[in-house]
N, C-alpha and C. Protein backbone atom coordinates (compact mmCIF):
# COMPACT_ATOMS: atom_id res chain seq x y z
N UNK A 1 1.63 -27.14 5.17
CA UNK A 1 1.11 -26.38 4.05
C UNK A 1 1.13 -24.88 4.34
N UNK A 2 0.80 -24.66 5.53
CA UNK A 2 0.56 -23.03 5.96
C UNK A 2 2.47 -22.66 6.25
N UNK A 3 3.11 -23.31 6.44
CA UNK A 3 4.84 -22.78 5.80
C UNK A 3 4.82 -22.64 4.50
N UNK A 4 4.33 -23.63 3.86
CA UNK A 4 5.30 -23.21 2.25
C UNK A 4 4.19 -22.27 1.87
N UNK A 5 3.30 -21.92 2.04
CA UNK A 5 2.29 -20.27 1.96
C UNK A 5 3.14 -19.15 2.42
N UNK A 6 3.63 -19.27 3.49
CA UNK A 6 4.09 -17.83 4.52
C UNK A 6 5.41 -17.51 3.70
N UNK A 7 6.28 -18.65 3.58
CA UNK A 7 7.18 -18.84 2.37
C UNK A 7 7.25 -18.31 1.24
N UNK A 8 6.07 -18.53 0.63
CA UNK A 8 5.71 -17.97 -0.78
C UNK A 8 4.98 -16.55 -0.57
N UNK A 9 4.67 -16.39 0.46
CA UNK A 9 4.27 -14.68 0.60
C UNK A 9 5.18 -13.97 0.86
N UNK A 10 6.45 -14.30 1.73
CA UNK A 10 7.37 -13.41 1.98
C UNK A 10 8.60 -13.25 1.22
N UNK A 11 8.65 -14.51 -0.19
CA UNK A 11 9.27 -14.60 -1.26
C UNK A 11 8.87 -13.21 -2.33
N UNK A 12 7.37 -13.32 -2.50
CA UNK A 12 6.44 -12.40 -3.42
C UNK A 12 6.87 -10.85 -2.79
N UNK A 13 6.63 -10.35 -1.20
CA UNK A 13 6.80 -9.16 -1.00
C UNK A 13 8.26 -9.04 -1.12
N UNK A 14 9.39 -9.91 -1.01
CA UNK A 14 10.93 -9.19 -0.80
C UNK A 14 11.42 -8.95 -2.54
N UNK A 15 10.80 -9.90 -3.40
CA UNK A 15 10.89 -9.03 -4.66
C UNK A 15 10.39 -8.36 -5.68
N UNK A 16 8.90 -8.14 -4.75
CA UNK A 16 7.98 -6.96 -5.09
C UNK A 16 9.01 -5.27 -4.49
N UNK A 17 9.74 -5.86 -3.01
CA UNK A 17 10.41 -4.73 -2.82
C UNK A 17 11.55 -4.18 -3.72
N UNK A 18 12.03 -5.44 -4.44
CA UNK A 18 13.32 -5.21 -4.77
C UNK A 18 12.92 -4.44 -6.61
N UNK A 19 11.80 -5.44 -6.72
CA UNK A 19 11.11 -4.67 -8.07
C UNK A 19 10.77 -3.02 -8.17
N UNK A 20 10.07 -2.56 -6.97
CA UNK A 20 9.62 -1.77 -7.21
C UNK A 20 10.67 -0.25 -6.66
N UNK A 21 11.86 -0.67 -6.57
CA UNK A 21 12.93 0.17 -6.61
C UNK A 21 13.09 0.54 -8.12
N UNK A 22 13.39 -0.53 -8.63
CA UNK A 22 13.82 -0.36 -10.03
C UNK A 22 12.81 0.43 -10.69
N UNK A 23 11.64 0.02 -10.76
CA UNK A 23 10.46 0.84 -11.46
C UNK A 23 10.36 2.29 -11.07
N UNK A 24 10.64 2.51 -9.86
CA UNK A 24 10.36 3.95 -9.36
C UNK A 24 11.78 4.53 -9.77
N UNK A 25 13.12 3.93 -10.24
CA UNK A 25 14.25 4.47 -10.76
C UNK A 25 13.95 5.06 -12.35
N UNK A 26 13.37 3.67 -12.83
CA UNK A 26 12.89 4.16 -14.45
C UNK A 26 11.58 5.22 -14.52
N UNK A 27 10.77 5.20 -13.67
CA UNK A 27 9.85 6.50 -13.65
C UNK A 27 10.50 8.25 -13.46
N UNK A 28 11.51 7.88 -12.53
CA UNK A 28 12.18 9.40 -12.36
C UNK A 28 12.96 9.64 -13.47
N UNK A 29 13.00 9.02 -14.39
CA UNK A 29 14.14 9.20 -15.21
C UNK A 29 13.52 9.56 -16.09
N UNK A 30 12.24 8.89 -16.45
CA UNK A 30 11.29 8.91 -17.72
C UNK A 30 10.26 10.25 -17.66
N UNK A 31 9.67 10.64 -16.58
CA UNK A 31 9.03 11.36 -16.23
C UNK A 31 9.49 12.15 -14.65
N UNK A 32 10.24 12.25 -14.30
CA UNK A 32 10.50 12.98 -12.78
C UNK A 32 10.29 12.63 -11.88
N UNK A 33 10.99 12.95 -11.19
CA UNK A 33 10.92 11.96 -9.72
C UNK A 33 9.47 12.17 -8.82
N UNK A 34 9.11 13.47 -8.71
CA UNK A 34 7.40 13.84 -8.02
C UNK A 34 6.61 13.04 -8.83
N UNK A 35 6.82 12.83 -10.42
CA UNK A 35 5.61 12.32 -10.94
C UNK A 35 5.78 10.68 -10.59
N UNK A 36 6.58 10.40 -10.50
CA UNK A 36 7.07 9.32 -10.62
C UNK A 36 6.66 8.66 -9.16
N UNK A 37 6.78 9.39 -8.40
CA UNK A 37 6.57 8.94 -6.67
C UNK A 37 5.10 8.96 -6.58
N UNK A 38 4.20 10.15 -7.51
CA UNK A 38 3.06 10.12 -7.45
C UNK A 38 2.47 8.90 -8.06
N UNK A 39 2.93 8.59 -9.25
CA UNK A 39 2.34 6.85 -9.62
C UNK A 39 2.55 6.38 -8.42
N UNK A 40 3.77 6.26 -8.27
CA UNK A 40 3.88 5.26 -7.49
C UNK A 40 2.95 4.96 -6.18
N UNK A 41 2.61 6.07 -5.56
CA UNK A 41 1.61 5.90 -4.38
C UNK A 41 0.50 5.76 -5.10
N UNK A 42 0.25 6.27 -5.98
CA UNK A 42 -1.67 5.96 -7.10
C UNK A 42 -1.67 5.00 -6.83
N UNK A 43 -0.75 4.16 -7.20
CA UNK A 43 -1.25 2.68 -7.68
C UNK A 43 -1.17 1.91 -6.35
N UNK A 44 -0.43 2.40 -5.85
CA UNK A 44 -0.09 1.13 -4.60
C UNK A 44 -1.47 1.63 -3.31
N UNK A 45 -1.89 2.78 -3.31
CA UNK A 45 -3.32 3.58 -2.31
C UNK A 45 -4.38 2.46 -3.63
N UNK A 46 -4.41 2.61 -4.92
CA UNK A 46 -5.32 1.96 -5.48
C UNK A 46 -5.85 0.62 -5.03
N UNK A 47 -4.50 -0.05 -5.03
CA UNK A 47 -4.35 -1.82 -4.78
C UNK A 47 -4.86 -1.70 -3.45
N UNK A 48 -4.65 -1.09 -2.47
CA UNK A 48 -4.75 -1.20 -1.19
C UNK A 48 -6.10 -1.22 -0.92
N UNK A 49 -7.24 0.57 -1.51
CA UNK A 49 -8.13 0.61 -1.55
C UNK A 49 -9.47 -0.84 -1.67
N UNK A 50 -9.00 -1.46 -3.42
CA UNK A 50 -9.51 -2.43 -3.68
C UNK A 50 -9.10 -3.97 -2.83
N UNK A 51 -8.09 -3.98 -2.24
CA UNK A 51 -8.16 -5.23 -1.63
C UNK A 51 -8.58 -5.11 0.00
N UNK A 52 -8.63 -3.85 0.49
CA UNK A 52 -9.53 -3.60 1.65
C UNK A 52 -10.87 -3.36 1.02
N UNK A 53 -11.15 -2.97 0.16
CA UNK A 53 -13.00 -3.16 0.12
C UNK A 53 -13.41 -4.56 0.11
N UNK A 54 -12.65 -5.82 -0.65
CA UNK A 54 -13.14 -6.40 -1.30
C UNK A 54 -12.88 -8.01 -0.17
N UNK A 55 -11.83 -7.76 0.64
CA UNK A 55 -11.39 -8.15 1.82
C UNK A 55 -11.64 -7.51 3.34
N UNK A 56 -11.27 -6.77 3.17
CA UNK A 56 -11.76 -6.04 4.78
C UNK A 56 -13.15 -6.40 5.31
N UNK A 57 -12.99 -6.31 6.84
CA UNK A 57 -14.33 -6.63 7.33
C UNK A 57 -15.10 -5.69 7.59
N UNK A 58 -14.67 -4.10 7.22
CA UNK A 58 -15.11 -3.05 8.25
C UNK A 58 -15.88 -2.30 7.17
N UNK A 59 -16.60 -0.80 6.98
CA UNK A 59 -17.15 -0.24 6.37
C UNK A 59 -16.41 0.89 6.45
N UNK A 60 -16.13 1.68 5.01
CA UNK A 60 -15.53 2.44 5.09
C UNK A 60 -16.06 3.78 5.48
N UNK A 61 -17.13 3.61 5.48
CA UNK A 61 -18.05 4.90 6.11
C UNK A 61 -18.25 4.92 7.39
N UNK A 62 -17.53 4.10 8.71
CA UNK A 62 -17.28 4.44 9.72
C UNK A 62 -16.22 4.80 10.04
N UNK A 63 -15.50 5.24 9.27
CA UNK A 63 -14.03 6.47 9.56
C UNK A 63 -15.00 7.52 9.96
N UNK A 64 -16.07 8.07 9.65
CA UNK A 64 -17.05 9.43 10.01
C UNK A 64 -17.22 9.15 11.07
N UNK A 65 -17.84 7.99 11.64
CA UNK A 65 -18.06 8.13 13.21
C UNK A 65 -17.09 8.11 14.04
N UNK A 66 -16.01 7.67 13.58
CA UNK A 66 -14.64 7.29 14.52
C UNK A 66 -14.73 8.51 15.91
N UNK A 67 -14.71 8.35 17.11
CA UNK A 67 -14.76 9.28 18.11
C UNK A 67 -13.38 10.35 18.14
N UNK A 68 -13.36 11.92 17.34
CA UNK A 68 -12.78 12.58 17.64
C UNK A 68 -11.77 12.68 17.99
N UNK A 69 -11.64 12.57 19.17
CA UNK A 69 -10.55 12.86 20.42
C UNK A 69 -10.02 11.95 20.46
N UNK A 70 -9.89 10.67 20.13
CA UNK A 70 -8.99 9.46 20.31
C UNK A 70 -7.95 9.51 19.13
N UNK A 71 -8.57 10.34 18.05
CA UNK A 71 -7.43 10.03 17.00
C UNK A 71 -6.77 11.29 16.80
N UNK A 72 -6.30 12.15 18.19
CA UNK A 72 -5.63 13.14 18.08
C UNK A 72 -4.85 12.70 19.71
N UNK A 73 -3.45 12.11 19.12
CA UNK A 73 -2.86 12.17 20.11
C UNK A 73 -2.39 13.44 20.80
N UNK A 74 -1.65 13.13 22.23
CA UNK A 74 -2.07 14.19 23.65
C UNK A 74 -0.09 14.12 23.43
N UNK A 75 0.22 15.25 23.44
CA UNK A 75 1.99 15.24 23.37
C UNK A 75 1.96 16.48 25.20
């Protein structure tokens, strides 16, 4: 059962990818390519937002405490 799931999830993302070429072709055309790229991240930061609040285990108000110096890599 947990194949024909992984199956059907990686069916859903390869023509969510293939979809969302096309849509971001008809947005630049319809409205410009910046505006068009800008939906395009709105919505997809949106979806993301809501299915990490509503799924995620973590709180989003500990990005503030996150310790500094670890999230500035050393080159």
């Amino acid at each position: 059962m947990i194949k024909f799931i992984i199956a059907f999830l990686a069916l859903i993302g390869g023509s969510g990818l293939a979809i969302q070429s096309q849509i971001n072709a008809i947005f630049s055309k319809k409205v410009g390519v910046f505006e068009g790229a800008s939906i395009s991240f709105a919505v997809g930061a949106l979806a993301l937002f809501f299915f990490a609040f509503f799924f995620g285990k973590g709180n989003f108000l500990y990005v503030f405490s996150a310790p500094k110096r670890e999230l500035v890599a050393d080159y």
